[in-house]
Protein backbone atom coordinates (compact mmCIF):
# COMPACT_ATOMS: atom_id res chain seq x y z
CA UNK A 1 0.00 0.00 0.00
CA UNK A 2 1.17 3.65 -0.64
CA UNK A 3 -0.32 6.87 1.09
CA UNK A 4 -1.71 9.11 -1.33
CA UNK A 5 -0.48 12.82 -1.01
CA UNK A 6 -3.09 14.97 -0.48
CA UNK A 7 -3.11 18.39 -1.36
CA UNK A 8 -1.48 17.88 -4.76
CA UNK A 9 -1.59 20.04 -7.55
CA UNK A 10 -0.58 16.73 -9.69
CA UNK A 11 -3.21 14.12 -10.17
CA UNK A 12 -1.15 11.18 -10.63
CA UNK A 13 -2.07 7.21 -11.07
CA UNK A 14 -1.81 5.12 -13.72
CA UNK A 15 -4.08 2.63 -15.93
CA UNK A 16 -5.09 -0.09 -13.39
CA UNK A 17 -7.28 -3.39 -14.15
CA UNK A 18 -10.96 -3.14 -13.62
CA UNK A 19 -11.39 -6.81 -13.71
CA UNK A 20 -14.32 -8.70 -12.30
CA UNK A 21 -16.14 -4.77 -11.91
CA UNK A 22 -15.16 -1.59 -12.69
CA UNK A 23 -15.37 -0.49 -9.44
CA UNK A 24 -12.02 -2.26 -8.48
CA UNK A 25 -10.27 0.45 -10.36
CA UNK A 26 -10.79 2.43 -7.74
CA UNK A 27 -9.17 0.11 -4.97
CA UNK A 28 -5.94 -0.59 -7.43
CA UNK A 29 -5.33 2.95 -8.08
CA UNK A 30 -6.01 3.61 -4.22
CA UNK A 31 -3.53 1.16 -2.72
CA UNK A 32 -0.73 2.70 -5.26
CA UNK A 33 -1.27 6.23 -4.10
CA UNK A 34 -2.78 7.30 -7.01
CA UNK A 35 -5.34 10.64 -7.19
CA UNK A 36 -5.93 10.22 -10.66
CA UNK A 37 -6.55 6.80 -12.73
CA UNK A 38 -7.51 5.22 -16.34
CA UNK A 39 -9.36 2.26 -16.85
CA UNK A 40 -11.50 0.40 -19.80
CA UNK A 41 -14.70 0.68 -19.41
CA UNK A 42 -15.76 -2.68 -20.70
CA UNK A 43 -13.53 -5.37 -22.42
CA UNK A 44 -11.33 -3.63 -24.42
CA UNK A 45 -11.01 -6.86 -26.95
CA UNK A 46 -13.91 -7.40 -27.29
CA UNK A 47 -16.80 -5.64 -29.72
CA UNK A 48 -19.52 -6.09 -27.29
CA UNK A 49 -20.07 -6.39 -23.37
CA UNK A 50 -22.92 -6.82 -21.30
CA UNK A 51 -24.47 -3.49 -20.05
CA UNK A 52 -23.59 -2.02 -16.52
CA UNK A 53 -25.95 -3.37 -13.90
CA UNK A 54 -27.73 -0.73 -11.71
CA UNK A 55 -25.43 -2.04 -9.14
CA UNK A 56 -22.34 -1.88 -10.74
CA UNK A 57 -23.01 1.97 -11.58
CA UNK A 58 -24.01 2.27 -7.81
CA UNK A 59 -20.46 0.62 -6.18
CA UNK A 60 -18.58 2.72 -8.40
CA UNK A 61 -19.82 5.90 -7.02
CA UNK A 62 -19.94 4.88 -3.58
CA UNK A 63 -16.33 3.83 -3.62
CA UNK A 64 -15.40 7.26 -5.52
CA UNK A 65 -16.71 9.02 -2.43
CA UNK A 66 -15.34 6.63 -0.13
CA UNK A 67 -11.83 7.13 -1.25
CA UNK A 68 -12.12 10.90 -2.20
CA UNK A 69 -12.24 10.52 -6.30
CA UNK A 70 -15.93 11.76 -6.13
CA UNK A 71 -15.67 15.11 -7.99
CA UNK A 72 -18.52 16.72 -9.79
CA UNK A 73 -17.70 14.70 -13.38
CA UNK A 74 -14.89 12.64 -12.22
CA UNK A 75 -12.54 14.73 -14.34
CA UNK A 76 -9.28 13.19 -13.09
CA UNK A 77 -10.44 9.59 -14.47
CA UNK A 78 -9.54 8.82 -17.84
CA UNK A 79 -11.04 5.70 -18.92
CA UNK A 80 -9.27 4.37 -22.41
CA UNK A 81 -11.01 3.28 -25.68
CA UNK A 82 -11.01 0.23 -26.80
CA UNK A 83 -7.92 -0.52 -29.13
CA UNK A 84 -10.34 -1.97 -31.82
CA UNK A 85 -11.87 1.67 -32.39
CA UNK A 86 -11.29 2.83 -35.71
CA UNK A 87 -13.81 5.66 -36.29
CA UNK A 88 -11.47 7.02 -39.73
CA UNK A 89 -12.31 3.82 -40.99
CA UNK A 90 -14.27 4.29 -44.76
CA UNK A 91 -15.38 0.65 -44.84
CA UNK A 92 -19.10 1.42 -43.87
CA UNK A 93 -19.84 -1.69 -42.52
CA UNK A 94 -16.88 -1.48 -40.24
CA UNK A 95 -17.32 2.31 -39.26
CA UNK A 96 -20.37 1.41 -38.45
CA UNK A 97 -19.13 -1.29 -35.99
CA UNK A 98 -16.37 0.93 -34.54
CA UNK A 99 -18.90 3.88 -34.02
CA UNK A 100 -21.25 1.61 -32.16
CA UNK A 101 -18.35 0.08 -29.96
CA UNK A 102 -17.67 4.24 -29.26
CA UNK A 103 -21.13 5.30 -28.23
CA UNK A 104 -21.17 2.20 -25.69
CA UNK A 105 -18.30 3.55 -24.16
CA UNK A 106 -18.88 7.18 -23.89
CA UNK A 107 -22.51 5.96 -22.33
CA UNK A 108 -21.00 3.67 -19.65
CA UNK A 109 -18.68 6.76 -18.67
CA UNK A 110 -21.85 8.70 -18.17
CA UNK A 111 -23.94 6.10 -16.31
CA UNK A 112 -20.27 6.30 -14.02
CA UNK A 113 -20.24 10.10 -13.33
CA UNK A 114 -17.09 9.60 -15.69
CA UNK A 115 -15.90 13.10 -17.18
CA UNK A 116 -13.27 12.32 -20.05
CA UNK A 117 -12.92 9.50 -22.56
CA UNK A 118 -9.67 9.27 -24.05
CA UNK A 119 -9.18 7.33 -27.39
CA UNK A 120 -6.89 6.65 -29.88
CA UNK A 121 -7.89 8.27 -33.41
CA UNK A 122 -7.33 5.84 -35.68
CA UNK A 123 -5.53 4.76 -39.06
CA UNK A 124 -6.66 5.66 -42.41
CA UNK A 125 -5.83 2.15 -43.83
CA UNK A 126 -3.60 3.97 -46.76
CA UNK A 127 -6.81 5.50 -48.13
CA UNK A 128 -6.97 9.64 -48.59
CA UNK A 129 -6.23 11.36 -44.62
CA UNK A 130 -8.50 14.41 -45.60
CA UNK A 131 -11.36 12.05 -46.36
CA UNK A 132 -10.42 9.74 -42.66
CA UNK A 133 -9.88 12.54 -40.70
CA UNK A 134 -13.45 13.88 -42.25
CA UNK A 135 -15.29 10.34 -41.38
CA UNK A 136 -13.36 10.45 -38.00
CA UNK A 137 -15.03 13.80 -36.88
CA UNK A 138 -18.32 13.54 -37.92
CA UNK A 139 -18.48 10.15 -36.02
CA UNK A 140 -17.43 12.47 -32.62
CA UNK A 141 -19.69 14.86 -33.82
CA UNK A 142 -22.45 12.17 -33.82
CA UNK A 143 -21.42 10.87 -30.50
CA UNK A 144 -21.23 14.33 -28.88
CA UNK A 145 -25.17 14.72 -29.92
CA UNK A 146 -25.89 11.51 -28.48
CA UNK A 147 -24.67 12.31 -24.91
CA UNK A 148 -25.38 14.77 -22.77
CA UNK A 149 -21.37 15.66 -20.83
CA UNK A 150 -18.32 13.40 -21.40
CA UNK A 151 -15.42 15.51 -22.72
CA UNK A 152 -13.85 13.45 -26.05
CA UNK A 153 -10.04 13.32 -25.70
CA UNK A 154 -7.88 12.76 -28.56
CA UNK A 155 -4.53 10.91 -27.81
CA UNK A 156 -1.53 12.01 -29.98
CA UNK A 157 0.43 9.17 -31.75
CA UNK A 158 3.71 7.79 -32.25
CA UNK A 159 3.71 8.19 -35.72
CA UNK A 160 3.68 4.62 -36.85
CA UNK A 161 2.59 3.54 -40.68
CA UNK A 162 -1.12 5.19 -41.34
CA UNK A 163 -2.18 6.50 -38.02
CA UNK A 164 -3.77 10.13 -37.52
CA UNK A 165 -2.67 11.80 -34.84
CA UNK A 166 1.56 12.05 -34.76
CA UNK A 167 1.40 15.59 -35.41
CA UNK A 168 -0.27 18.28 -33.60
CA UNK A 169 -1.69 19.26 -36.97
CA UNK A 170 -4.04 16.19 -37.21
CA UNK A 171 -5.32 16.35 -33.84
CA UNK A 172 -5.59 20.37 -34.71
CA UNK A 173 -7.78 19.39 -38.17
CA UNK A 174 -10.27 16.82 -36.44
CA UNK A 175 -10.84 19.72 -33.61
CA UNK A 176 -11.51 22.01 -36.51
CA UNK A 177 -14.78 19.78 -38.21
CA UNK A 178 -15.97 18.92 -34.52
CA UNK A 179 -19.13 21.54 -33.84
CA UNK A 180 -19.23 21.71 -30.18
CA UNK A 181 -15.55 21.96 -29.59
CA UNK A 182 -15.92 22.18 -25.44
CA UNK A 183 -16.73 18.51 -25.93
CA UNK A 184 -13.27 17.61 -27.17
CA UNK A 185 -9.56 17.64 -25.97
CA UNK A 186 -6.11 15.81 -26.24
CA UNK A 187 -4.30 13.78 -24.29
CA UNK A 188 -0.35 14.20 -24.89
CA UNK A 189 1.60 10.75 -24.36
CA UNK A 190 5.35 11.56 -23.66
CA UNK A 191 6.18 8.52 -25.48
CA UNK A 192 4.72 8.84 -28.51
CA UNK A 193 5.49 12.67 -28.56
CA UNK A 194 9.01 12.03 -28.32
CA UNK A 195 8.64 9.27 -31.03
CA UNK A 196 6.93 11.27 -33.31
CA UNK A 197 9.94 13.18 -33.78
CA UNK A 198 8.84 16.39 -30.80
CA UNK A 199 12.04 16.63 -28.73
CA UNK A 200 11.46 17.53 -24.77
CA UNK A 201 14.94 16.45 -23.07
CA UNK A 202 15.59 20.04 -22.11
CA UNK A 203 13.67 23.40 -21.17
CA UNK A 204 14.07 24.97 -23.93
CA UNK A 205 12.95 22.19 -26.55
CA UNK A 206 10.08 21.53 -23.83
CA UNK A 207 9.23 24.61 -24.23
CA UNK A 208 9.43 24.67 -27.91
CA UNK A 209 7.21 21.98 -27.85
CA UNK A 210 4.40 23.44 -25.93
CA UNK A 211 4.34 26.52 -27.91
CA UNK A 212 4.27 24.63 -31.06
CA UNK A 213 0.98 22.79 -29.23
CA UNK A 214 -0.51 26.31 -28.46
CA UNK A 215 -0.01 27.64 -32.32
CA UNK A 216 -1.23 24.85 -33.98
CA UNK A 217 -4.04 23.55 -31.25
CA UNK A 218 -4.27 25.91 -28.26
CA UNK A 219 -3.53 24.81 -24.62
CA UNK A 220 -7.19 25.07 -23.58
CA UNK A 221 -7.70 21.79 -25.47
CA UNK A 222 -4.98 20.00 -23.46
CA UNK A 223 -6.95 17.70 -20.87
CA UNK A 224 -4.46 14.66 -19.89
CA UNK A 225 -1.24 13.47 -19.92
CA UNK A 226 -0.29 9.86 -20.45
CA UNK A 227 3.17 9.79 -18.67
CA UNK A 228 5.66 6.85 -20.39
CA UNK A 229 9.22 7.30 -21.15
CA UNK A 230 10.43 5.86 -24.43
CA UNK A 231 12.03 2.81 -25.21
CA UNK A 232 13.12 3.91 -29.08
CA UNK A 233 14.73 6.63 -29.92
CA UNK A 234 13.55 10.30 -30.96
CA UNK A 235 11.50 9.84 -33.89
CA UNK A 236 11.66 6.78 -34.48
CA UNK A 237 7.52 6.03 -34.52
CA UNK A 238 7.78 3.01 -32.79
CA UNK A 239 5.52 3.03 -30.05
CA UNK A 240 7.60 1.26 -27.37
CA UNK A 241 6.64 2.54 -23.75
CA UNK A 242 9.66 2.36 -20.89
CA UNK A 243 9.68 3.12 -17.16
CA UNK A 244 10.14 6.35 -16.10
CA UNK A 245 13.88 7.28 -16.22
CA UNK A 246 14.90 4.46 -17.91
CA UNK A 247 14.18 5.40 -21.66
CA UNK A 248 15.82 7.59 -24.17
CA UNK A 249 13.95 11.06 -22.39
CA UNK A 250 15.33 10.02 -19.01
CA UNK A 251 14.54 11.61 -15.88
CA UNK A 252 15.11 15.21 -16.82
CA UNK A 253 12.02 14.99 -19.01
CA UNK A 254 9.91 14.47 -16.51
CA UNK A 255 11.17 16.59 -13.68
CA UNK A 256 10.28 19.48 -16.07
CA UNK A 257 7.07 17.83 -16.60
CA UNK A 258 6.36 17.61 -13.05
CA UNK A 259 7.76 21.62 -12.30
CA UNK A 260 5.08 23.00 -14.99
CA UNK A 261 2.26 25.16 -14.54
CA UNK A 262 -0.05 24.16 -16.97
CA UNK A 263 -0.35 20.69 -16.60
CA UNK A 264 -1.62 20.79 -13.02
CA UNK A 265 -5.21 19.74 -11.95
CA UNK A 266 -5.51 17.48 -15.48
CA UNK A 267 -5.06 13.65 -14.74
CA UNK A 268 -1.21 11.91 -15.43
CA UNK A 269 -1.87 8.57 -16.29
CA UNK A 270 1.07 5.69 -16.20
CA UNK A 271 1.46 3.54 -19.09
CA UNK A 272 4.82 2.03 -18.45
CA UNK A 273 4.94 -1.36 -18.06
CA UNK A 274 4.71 -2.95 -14.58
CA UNK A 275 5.23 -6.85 -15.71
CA UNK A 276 2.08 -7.90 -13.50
CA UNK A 277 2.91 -5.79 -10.38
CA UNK A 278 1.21 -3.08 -9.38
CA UNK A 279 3.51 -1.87 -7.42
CA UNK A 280 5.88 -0.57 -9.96
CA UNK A 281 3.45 1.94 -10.36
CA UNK A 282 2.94 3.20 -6.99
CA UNK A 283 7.17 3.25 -6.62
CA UNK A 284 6.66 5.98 -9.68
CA UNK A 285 4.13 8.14 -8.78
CA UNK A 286 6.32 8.64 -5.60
CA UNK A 287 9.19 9.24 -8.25
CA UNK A 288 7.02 11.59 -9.73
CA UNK A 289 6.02 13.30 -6.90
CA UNK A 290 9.31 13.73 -6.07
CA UNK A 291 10.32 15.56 -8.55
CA UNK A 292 7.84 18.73 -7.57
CA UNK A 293 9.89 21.56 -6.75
CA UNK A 294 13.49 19.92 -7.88
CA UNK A 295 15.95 21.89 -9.77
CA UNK A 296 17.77 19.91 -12.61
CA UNK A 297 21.31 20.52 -10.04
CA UNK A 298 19.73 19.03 -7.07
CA UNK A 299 22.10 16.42 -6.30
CA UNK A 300 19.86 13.95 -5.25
CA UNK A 301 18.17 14.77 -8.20
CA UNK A 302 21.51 13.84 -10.55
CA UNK A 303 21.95 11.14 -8.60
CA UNK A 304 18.35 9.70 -9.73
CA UNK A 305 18.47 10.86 -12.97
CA UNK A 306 22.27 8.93 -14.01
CA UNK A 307 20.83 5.71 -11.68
CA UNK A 308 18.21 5.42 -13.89
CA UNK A 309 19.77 5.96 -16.75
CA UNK A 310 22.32 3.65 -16.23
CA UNK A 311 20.19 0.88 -15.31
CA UNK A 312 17.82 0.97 -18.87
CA UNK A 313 20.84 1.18 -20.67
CA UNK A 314 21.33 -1.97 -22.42
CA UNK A 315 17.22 -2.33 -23.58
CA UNK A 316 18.05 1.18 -24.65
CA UNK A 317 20.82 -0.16 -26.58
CA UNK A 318 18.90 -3.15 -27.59
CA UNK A 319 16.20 -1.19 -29.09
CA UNK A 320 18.36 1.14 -30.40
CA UNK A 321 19.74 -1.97 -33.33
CA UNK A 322 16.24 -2.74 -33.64
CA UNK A 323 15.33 0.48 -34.99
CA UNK A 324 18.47 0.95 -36.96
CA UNK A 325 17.78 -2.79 -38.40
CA UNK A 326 14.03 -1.79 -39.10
CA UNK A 327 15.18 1.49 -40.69
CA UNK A 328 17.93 0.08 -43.02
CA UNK A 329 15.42 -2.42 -44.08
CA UNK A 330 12.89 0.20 -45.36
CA UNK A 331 15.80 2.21 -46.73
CA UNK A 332 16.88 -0.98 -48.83
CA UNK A 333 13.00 -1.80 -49.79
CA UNK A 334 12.79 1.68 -51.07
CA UNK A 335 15.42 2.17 -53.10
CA UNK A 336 14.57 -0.94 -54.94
CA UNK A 337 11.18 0.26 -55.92
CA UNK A 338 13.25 3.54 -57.51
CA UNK A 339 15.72 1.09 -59.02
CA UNK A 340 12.79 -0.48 -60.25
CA UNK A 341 10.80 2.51 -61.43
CA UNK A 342 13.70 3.91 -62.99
CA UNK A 343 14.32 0.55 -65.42
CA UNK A 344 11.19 0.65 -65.82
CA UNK A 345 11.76 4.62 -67.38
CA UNK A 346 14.36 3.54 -69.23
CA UNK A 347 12.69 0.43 -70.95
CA UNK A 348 9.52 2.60 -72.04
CA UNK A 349 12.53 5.49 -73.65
CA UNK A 350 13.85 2.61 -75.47
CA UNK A 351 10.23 1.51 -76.66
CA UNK A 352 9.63 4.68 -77.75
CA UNK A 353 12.96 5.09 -79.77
């Protein structure tokens, strides 16, 4: 068990199992000291789930108020979409399907009290990303008419083959087609921002970063943070989530997380991985917690910081060659398609000599 600091400005926790009731989300993020938490709402593999029981939706709040999560909408939950949700998807049939699996979700957060729904916004299967993004906001502008409060989140994305959402001007273009825009927000994941090719190792390209967010999609639209540190390398779009202070942004990334303004009162959610113990999770939210008020010279603070660092090192490494491996592999399977294309040039000049 770890306390929970009251009297934070933070609201830390991380994504903790709701199995056998979604009310024991609220005991797992409670015995890891979290004030903030993320969930799925129903089975997150699955198409379909039974409908909450009246009893369900009634242990849920009582256990909010019992451990001191019951705020007006539950804004520092942030339940997660299912990973089969593509709502860019132009396959009618299947958009139709994905849309369906949405609306469930957004309606279970609101029998719940549940304020935010955060969700990832899809691929565009290699088909036209004007015409996906398009399909993608009309289905949240359908949803937002079919409910009555939940705040749609957008999360931002690593960057990997046809996904939406790996730069700010995406997320900034579905905002743009969605009516009721105090119905929407993002979530920023450190991971996949850093993957995507946004650089936040130091103040100043923090900074950068946030001011890039503000120009292209305004800070009053930033609602969460999913906190992971990166496994890959800086732009690398490989979606590979580390524990804090082992990855490739290292401590210093999130100390300056932790010292800034803006982010407080919006729910930090934990996606790192905690290999079926729950209690790497409440070890970093005490990290993270720790960090509140720490200069980058503290030297308990560099201490930390090159402990950490030291110890991810070799999966650092190792994923490091993997990326390198994966890159020189596209580099080779593109150059043979222009080899190709350019015999191919050169055959159809002879034909026409």
């Amino acid at each position: 068990m770890f306390p929970r600091v009251e009297g934070l400005k933070m609201f830390i926790g991380a994504h903790v199992s709701g199995a056998k009731g979604v009310h024991n989300a609220i005991t797992n993020s409670y015995k890891i000291g979290g004030n903030a938490f993320a969930l799925f709402v129903k089975q997150q593999r699955r198409w379909t789930s039974p409908p909450l029981k009246s009893e369900e939706i009634d242990q849920f709040g009582e256990l909010l108020k019992e451990y001191n999560h019951g705020l007006t909408t539950c804004r520092h939950l942030l339940p997660h979409g299912s990973y089969l949700i593509n709502l860019a998807n132009l396959d009618d049939e299947k958009n139709h399907q994905a849309y369906s699996a949405f609306l469930d979700e957004l309606q279970r957060c609101e029998h719940l009290g549940i304020g935010h729904y955060n969700f990832h916004p899809g691929s565009t299967l290699g088909l036209n990303k004007r015409d996906a993004l398009t399909r993608l906001a009309a289905n949240i502008n359908a949803a937002i008419k079919a409910t009555k409060f939940v705040k749609i989140v957008l999360e931002n994305m690593a960057g990997k083959g046809n996904l939406i959402g790996s730069s700010f001007q995406d997320l900034a273009d579905v905002i743009a087609l969605v009516d009721d825009k105090s119905r929407v927000g993002v979530c920023i994941d450190t991971c996949h921002t850093f993957a995507a090719g946004y650089d936040i190792r130091t103040q100043e390209l923090y900074d950068q970063m946030w001011s890039d967010f503000d120009k292209v999609i305004g800070l009053k639209y930033l609602s969460a943070i999913h906190l992971n540190d990166s496994k890959a390398p800086l732009g690398s779009n490989r979606d590979l989530h580390q524990n804090i202070g082992l990855g490739f942004l290292g401590l210093e990334s999130f100390r300056i997380l932790m010292n800034t303004k803006h982010v407080e009162g919006l729910p930090m959610i934990l996606e790192t991985p905690n290999h079926n113990d729950d209690t790497v999770w409440g070890r970093e939210i005490k990290l993270l917690e720790w960090l509140i008020g720490r200069s980058k010279d503290d030297p308990e603070f560099v201490a930390k910081r090159d402990e950490l660092w030291q110890k991810g090192a070799s999966e650092r490494k190792e994923a490091e060659a993997k990326t390198k491996k994966t890159d020189n592999k596209k580099q080779s399977k593109l150059s043979g398609k222009k080899k190709r294309k350019v015999e191919t040039d050169e055959e159809d000049e002879d034909e026409d000599e």
